[in-house]
C-alpha atoms as a PDB file:
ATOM      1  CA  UNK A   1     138.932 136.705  74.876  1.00  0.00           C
ATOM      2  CA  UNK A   2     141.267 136.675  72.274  1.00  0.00           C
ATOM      3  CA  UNK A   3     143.209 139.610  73.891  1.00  0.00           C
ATOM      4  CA  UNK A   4     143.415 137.345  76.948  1.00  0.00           C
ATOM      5  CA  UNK A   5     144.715 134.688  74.918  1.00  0.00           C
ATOM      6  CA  UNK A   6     147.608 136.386  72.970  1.00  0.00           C
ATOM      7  CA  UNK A   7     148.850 138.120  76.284  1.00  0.00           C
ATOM      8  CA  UNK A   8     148.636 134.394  78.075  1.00  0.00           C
ATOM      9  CA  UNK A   9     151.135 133.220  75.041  1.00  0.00           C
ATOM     10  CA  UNK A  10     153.324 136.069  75.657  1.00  0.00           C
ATOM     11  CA  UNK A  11     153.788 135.504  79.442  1.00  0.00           C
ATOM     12  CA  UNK A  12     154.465 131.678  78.974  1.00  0.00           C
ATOM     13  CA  UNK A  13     157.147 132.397  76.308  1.00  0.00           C
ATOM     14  CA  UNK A  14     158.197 134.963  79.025  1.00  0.00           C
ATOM     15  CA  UNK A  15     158.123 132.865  81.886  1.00  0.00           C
ATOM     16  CA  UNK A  16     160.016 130.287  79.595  1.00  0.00           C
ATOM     17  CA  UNK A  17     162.766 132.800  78.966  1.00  0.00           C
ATOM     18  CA  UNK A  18     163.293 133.728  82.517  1.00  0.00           C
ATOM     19  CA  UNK A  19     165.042 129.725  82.608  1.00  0.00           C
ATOM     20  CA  UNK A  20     166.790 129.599  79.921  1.00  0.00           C
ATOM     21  CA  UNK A  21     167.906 133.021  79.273  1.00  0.00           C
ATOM     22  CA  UNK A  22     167.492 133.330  75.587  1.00  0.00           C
ATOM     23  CA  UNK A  23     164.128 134.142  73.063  1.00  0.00           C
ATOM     24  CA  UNK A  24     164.809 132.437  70.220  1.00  0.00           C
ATOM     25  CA  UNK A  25     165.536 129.092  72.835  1.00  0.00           C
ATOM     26  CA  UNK A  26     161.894 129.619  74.881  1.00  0.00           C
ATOM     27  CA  UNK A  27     160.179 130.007  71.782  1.00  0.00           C
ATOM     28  CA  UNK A  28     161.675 126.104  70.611  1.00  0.00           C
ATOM     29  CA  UNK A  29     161.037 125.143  74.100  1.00  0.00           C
ATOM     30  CA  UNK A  30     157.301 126.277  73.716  1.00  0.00           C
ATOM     31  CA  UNK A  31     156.809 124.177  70.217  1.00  0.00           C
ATOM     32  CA  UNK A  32     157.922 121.331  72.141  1.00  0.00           C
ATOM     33  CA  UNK A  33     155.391 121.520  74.818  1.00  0.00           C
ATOM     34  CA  UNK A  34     152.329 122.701  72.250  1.00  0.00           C
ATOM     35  CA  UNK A  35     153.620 119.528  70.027  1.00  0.00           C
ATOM     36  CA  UNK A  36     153.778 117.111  72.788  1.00  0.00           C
ATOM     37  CA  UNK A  37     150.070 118.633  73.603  1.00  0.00           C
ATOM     38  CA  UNK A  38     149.456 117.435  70.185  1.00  0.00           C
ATOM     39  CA  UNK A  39     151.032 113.875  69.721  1.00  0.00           C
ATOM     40  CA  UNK A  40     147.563 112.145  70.071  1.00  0.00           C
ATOM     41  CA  UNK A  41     146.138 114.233  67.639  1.00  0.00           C
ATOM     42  CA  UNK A  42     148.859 113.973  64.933  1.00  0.00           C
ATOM     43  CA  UNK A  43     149.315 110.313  65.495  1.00  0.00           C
ATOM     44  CA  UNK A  44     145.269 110.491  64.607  1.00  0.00           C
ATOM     45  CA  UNK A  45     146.030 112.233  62.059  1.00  0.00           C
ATOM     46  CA  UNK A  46     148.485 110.094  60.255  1.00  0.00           C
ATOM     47  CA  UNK A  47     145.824 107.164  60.388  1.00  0.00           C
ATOM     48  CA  UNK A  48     143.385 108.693  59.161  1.00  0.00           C
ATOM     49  CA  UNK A  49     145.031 110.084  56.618  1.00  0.00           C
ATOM     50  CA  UNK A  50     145.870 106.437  55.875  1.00  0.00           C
ATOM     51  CA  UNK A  51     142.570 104.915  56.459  1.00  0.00           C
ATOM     52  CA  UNK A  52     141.377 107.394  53.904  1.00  0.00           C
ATOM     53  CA  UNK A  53     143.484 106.243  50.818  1.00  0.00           C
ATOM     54  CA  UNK A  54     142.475 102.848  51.484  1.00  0.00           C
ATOM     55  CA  UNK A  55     138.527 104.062  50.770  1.00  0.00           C
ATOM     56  CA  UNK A  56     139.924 106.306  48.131  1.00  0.00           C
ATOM     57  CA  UNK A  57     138.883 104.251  44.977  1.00  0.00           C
ATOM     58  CA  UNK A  58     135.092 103.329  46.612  1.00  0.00           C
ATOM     59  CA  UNK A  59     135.000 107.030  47.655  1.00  0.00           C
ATOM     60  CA  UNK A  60     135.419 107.702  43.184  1.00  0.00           C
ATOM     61  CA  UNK A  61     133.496 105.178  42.202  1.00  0.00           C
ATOM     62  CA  UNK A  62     130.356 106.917  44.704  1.00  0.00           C
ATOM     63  CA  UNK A  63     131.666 110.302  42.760  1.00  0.00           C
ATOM     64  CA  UNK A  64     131.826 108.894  38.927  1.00  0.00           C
ATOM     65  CA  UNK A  65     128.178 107.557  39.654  1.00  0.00           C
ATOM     66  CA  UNK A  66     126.155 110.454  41.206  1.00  0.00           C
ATOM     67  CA  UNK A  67     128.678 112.824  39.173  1.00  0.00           C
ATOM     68  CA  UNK A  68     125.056 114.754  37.732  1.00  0.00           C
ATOM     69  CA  UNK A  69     123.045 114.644  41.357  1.00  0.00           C
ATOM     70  CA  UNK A  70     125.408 116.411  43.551  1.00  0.00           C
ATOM     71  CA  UNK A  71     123.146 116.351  46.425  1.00  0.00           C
ATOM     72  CA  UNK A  72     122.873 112.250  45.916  1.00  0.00           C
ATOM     73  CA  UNK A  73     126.914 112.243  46.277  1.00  0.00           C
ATOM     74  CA  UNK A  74     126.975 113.681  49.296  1.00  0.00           C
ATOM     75  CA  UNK A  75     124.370 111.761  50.929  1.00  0.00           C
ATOM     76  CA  UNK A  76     125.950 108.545  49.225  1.00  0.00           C
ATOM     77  CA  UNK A  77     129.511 109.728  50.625  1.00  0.00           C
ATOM     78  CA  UNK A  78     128.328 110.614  54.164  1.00  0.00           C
ATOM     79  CA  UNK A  79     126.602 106.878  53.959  1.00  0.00           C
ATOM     80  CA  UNK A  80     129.982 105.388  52.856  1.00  0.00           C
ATOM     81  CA  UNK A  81     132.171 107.633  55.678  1.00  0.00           C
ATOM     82  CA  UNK A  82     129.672 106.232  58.276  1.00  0.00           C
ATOM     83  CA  UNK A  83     129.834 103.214  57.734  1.00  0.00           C
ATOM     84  CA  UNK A  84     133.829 102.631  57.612  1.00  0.00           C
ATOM     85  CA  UNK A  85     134.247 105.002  60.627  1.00  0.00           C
ATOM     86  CA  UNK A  86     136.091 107.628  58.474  1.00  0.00           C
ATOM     87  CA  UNK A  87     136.658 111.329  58.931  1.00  0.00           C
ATOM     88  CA  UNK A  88     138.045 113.394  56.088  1.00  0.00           C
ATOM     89  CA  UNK A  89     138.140 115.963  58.394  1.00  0.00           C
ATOM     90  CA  UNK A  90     140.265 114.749  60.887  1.00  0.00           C
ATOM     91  CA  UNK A  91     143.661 115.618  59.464  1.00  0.00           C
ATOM     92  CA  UNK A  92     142.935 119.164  59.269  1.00  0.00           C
ATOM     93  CA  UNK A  93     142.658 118.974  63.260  1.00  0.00           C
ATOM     94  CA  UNK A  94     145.830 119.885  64.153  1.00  0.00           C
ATOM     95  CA  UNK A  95     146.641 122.021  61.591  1.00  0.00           C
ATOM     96  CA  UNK A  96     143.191 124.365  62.723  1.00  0.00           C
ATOM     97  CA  UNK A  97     144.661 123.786  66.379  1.00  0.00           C
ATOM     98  CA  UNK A  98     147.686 125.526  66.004  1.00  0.00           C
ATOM     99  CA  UNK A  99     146.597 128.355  63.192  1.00  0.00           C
ATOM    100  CA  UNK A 100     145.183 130.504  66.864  1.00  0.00           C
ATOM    101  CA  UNK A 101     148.998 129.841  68.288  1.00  0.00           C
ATOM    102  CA  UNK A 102     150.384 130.727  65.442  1.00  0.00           C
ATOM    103  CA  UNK A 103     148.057 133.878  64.539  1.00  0.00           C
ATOM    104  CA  UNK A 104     149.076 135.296  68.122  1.00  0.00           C
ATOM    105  CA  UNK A 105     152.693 134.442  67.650  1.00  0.00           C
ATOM    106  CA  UNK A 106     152.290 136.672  64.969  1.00  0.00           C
ATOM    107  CA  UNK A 107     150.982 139.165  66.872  1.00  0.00           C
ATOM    108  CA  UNK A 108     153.010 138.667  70.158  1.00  0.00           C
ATOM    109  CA  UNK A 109     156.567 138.761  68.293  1.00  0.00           C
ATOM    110  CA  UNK A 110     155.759 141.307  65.099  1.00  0.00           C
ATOM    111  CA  UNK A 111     155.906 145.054  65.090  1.00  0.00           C
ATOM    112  CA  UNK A 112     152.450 147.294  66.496  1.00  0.00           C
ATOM    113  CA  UNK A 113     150.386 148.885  63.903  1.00  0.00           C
ATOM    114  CA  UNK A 114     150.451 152.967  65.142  1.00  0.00           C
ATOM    115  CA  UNK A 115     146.503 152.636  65.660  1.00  0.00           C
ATOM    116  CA  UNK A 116     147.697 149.815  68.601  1.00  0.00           C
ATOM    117  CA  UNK A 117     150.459 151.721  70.201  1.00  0.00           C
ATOM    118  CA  UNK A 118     147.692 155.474  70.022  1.00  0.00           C
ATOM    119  CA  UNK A 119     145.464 153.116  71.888  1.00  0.00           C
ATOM    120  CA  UNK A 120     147.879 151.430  74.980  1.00  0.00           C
ATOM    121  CA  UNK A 121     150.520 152.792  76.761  1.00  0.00           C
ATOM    122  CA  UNK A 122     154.137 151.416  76.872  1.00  0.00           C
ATOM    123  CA  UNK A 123     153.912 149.434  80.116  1.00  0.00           C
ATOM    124  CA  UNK A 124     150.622 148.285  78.608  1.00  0.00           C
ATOM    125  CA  UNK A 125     151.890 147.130  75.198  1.00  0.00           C
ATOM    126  CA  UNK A 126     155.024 145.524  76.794  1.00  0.00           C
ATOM    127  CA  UNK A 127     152.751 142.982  78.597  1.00  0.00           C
ATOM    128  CA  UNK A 128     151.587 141.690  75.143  1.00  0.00           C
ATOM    129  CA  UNK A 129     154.335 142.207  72.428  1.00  0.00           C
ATOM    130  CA  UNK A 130     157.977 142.147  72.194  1.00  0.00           C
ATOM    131  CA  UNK A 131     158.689 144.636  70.485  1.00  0.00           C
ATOM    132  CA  UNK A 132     157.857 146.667  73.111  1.00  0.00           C
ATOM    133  CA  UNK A 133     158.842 144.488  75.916  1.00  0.00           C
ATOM    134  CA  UNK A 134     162.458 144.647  74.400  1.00  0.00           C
ATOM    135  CA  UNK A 135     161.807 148.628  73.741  1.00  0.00           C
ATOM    136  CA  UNK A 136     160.583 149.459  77.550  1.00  0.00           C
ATOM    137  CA  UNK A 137     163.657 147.206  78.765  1.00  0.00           C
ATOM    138  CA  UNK A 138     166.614 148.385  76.099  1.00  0.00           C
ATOM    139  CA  UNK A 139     166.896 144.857  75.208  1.00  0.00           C
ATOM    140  CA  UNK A 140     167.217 142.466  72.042  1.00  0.00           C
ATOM    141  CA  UNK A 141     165.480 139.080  71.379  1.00  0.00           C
ATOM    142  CA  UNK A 142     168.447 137.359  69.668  1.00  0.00           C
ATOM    143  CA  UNK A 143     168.283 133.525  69.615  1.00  0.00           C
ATOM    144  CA  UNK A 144     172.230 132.888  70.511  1.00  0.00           C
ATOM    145  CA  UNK A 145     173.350 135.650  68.587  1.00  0.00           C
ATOM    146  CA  UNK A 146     173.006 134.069  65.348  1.00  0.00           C
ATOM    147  CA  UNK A 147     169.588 135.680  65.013  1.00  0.00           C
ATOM    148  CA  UNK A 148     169.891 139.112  66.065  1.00  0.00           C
ATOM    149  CA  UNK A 149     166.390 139.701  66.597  1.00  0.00           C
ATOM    150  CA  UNK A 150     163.444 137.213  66.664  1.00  0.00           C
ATOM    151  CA  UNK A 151     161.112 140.475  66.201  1.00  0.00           C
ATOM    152  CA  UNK A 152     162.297 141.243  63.360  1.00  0.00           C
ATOM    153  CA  UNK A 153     161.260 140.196  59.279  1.00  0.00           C
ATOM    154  CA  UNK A 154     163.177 139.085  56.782  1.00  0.00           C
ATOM    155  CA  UNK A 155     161.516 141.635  54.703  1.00  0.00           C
ATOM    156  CA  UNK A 156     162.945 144.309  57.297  1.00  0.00           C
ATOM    157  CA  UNK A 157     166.704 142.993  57.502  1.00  0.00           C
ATOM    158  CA  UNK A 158     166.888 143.025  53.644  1.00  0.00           C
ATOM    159  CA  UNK A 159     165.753 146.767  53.868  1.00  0.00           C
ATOM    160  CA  UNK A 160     168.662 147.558  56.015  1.00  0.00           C
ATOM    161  CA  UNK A 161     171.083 146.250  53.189  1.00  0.00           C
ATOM    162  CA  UNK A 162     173.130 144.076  55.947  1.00  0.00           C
ATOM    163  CA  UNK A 163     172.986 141.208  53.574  1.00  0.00           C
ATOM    164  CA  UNK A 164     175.378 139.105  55.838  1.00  0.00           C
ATOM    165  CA  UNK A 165     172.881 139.542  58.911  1.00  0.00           C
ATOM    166  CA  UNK A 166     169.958 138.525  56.512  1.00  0.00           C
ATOM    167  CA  UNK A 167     171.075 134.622  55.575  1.00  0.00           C
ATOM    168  CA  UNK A 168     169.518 133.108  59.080  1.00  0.00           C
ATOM    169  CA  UNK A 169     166.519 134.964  58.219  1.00  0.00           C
ATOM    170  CA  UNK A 170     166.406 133.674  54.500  1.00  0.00           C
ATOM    171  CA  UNK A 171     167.252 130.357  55.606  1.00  0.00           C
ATOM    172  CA  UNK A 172     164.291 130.306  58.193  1.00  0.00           C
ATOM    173  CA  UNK A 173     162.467 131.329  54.923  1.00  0.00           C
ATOM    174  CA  UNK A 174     163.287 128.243  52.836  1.00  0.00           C
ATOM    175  CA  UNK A 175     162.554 126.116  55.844  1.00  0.00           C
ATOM    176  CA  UNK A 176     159.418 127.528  56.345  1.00  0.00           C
ATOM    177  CA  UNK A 177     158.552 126.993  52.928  1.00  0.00           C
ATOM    178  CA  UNK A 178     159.696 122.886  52.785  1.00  0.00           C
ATOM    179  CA  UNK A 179     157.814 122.351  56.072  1.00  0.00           C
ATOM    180  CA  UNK A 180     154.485 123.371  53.857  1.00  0.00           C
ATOM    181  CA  UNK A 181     155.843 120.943  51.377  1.00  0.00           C
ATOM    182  CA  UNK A 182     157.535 117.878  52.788  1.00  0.00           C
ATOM    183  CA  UNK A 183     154.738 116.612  54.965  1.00  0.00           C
ATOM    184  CA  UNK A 184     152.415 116.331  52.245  1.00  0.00           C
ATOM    185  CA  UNK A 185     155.262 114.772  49.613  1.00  0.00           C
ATOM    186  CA  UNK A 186     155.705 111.977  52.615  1.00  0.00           C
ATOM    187  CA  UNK A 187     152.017 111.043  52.696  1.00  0.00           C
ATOM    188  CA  UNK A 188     150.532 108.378  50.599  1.00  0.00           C
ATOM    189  CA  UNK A 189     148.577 110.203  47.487  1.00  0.00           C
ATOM    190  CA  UNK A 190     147.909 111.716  44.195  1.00  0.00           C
ATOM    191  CA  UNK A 191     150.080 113.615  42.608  1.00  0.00           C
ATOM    192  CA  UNK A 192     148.190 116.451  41.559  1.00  0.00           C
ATOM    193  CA  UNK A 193     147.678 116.595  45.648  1.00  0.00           C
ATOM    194  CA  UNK A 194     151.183 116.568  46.176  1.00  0.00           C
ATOM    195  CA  UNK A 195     151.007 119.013  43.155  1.00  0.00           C
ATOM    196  CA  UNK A 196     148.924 121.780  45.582  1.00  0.00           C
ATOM    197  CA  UNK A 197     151.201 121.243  48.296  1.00  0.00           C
ATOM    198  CA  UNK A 198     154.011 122.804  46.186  1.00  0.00           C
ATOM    199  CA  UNK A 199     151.837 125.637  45.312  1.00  0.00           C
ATOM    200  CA  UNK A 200     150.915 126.309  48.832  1.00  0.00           C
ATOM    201  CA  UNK A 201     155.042 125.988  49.723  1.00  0.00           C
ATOM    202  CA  UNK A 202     155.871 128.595  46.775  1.00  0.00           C
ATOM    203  CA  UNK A 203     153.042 131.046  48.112  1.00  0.00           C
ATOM    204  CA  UNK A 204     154.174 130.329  51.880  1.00  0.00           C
ATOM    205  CA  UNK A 205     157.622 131.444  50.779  1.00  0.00           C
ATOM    206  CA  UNK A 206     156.042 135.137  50.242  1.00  0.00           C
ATOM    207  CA  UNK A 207     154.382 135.181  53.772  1.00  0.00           C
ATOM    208  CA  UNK A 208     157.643 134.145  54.986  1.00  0.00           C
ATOM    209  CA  UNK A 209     159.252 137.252  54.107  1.00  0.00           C
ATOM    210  CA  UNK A 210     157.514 139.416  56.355  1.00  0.00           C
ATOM    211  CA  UNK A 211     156.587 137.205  59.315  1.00  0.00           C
ATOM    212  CA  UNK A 212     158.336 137.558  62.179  1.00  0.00           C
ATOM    213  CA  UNK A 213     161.656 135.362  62.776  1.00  0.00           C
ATOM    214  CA  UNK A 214     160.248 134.005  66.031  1.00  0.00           C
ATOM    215  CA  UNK A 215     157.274 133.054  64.000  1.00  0.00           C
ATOM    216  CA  UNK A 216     159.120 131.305  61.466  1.00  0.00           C
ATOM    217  CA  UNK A 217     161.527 129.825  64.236  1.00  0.00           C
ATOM    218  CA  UNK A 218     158.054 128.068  66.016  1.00  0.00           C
ATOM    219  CA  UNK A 219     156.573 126.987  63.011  1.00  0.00           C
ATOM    220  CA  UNK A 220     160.258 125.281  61.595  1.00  0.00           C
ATOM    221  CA  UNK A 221     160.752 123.460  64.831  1.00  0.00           C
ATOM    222  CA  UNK A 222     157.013 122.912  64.886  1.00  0.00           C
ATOM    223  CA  UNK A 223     157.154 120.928  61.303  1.00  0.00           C
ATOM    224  CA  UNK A 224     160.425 119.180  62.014  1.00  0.00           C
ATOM    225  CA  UNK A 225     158.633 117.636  65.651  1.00  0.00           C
ATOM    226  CA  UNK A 226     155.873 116.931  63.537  1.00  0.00           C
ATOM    227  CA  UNK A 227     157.396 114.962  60.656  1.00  0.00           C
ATOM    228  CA  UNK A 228     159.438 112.889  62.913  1.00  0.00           C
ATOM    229  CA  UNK A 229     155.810 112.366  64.815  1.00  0.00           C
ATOM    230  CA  UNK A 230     154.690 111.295  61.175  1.00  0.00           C
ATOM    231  CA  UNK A 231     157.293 109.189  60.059  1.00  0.00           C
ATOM    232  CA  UNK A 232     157.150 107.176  64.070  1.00  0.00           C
ATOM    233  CA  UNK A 233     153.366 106.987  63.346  1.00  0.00           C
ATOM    234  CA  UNK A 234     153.469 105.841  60.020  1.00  0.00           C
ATOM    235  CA  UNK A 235     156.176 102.885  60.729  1.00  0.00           C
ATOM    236  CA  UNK A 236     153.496 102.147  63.783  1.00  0.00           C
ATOM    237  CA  UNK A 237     150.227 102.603  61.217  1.00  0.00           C
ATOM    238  CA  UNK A 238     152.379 100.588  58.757  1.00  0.00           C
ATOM    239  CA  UNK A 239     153.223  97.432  61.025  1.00  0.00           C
ATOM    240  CA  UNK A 240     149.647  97.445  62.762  1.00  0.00           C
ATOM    241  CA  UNK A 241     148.220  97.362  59.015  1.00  0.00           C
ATOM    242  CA  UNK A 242     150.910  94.600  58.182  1.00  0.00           C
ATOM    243  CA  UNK A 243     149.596  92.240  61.455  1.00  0.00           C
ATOM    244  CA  UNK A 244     146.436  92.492  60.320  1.00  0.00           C
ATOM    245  CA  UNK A 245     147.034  92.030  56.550  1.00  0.00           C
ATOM    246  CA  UNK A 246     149.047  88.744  58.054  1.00  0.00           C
ATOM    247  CA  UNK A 247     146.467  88.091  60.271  1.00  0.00           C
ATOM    248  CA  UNK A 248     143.271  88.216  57.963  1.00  0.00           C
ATOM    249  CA  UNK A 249     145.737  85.714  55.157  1.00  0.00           C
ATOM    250  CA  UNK A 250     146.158  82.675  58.431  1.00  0.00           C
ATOM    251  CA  UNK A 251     142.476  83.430  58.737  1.00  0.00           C
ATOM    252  CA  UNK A 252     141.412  82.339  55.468  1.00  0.00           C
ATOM    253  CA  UNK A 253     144.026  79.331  55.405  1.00  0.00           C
ATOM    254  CA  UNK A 254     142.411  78.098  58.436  1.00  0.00           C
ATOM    255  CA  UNK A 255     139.037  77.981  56.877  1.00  0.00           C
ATOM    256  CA  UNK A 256     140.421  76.838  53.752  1.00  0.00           C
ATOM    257  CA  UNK A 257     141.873  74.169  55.489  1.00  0.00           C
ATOM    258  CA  UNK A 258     139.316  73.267  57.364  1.00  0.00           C
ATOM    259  CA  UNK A 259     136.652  73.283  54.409  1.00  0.00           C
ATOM    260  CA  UNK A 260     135.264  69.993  53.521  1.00  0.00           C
ATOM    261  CA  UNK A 261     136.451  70.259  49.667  1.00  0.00           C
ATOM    262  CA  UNK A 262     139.589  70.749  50.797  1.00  0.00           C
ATOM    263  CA  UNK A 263     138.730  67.269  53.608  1.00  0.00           C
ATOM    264  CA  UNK A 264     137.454  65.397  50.711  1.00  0.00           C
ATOM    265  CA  UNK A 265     140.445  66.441  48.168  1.00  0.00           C
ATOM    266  CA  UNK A 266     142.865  64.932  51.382  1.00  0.00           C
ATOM    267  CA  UNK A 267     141.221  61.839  52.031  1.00  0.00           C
ATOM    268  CA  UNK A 268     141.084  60.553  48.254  1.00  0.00           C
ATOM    269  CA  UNK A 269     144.467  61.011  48.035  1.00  0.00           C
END
């Protein structure tokens, strides 16, 4: 199955480079299909995310009370997330959707372990990594020349000591790591969460270095998609929120107009 899968990703990015002739462009053109696969779940992701830090303070107050019956808490906060339809869960969704994609990325675009290449053939290995694909075809997968090699790590340019041909790499690197960090510093919420997003960024920084440069090219274009997806659903969450906020103030007006204190307070003047 999963063998099926990772050679399916490699002949769509394939096919995709058949059009337009370069790697490093079918691998951007393949984050922009798998992200507008996603839209519905990001933009589900972005209110609940929301919908959650409006609960936040009931969801502590349930914690601070059962704090000594742990089993009570999470009966009492299953209760609560039942009743005001909310899933903290549901922004991990497409985060867990794309870890497979990105895991045979991985595989598809980095080098093959000597137990692999034993195992297969060349014509066999070629249909399911490109490394070999390039190898069997005495080709390179640059992306426009200014990445010489999407196939290649940082980790592996640096040990070549062409520092020059290593900054598009680095910088893929540092992008890598801020696409960890920036979506969680533009959602609403604590600081000490913000606070683990910046770990997470530092530590991404190290498995950076010796992924792939097509890897790091998918997930970069895959974060920048996905932050402008966040900031258009946000303004959207942010105005439907605002109608309703607007909407539930004319409500009570209405009534409190319409109240017979108010009636009686109008007719004795």
């Amino acid at each position: 199955m999963w063998n099926a899968f990772r050679e399916g990703i490699f002949q769509i990015l394939l096919w995709i480079q058949s059009y337009v002739g370069d790697w490093g462009m079918a691998i951007i053109v393949l984050t922009v299909l798998i992200r507008m696969l996603l839209w519905p779940l990001t933009a589900k992701q972005v209110k609940a995310t929301y919908e959650l830090q409006k609960v936040t303070p009931e969801i502590k107050k349930i914690q601070d009370k059962y704090a000594d019956d742990k089993e009570k808490q999470q009966e009492e906060l299953m209760k609560f997330y039942s009743e005001h339809k909310v899933n903290p869960f549901s922004s991990c969704l497409p985060m867990i959707l794309q870890m497979p994609i990105f895991m045979a990325l991985y595989q598809v675009l980095g080098p093959v372990s000597a137990k692999t290449a034993k195992a297969m053939s060349e014509t066999a290995l070629a249909k399911i990594n490109l490394s070999a694909y390039l190898s069997l075809h005495n080709s390179t997968g640059s992306f426009f020349g200014i990445i010489p090699d999407i196939s290649h790590s940082p980790a592996a340019v640096f040990k070549t000591g062409n520092y020059l041909e290593l900054i598009p790499y680095v910088i893929l690197v540092i992008i890598f790591g801020l696409s960890i960090w920036l979506p969680q510093a533009m959602m609403p919420g604590e600081k000490s969460q913000k606070m683990i997003g910046l770990y997470m960024a530092v530590f991404m920084l190290f498995v950076g270095w010796s992924a792939p440069a097509g890897v790091l090219l998918y997930w970069d274009i895959s974060s920048i998609l996905g932050i402008g997806q966040q900031q258009l659903t946000q303004n959207a969450v942010k105005r439907a929120l605002g109608a309703n906020e607007e909407l539930v103030e004319e409500a009570i007006e209405e009534a409190d107009e319409q109240s017979p204190k108010k009636k009686s307070s109008k007719k004795k003047k």
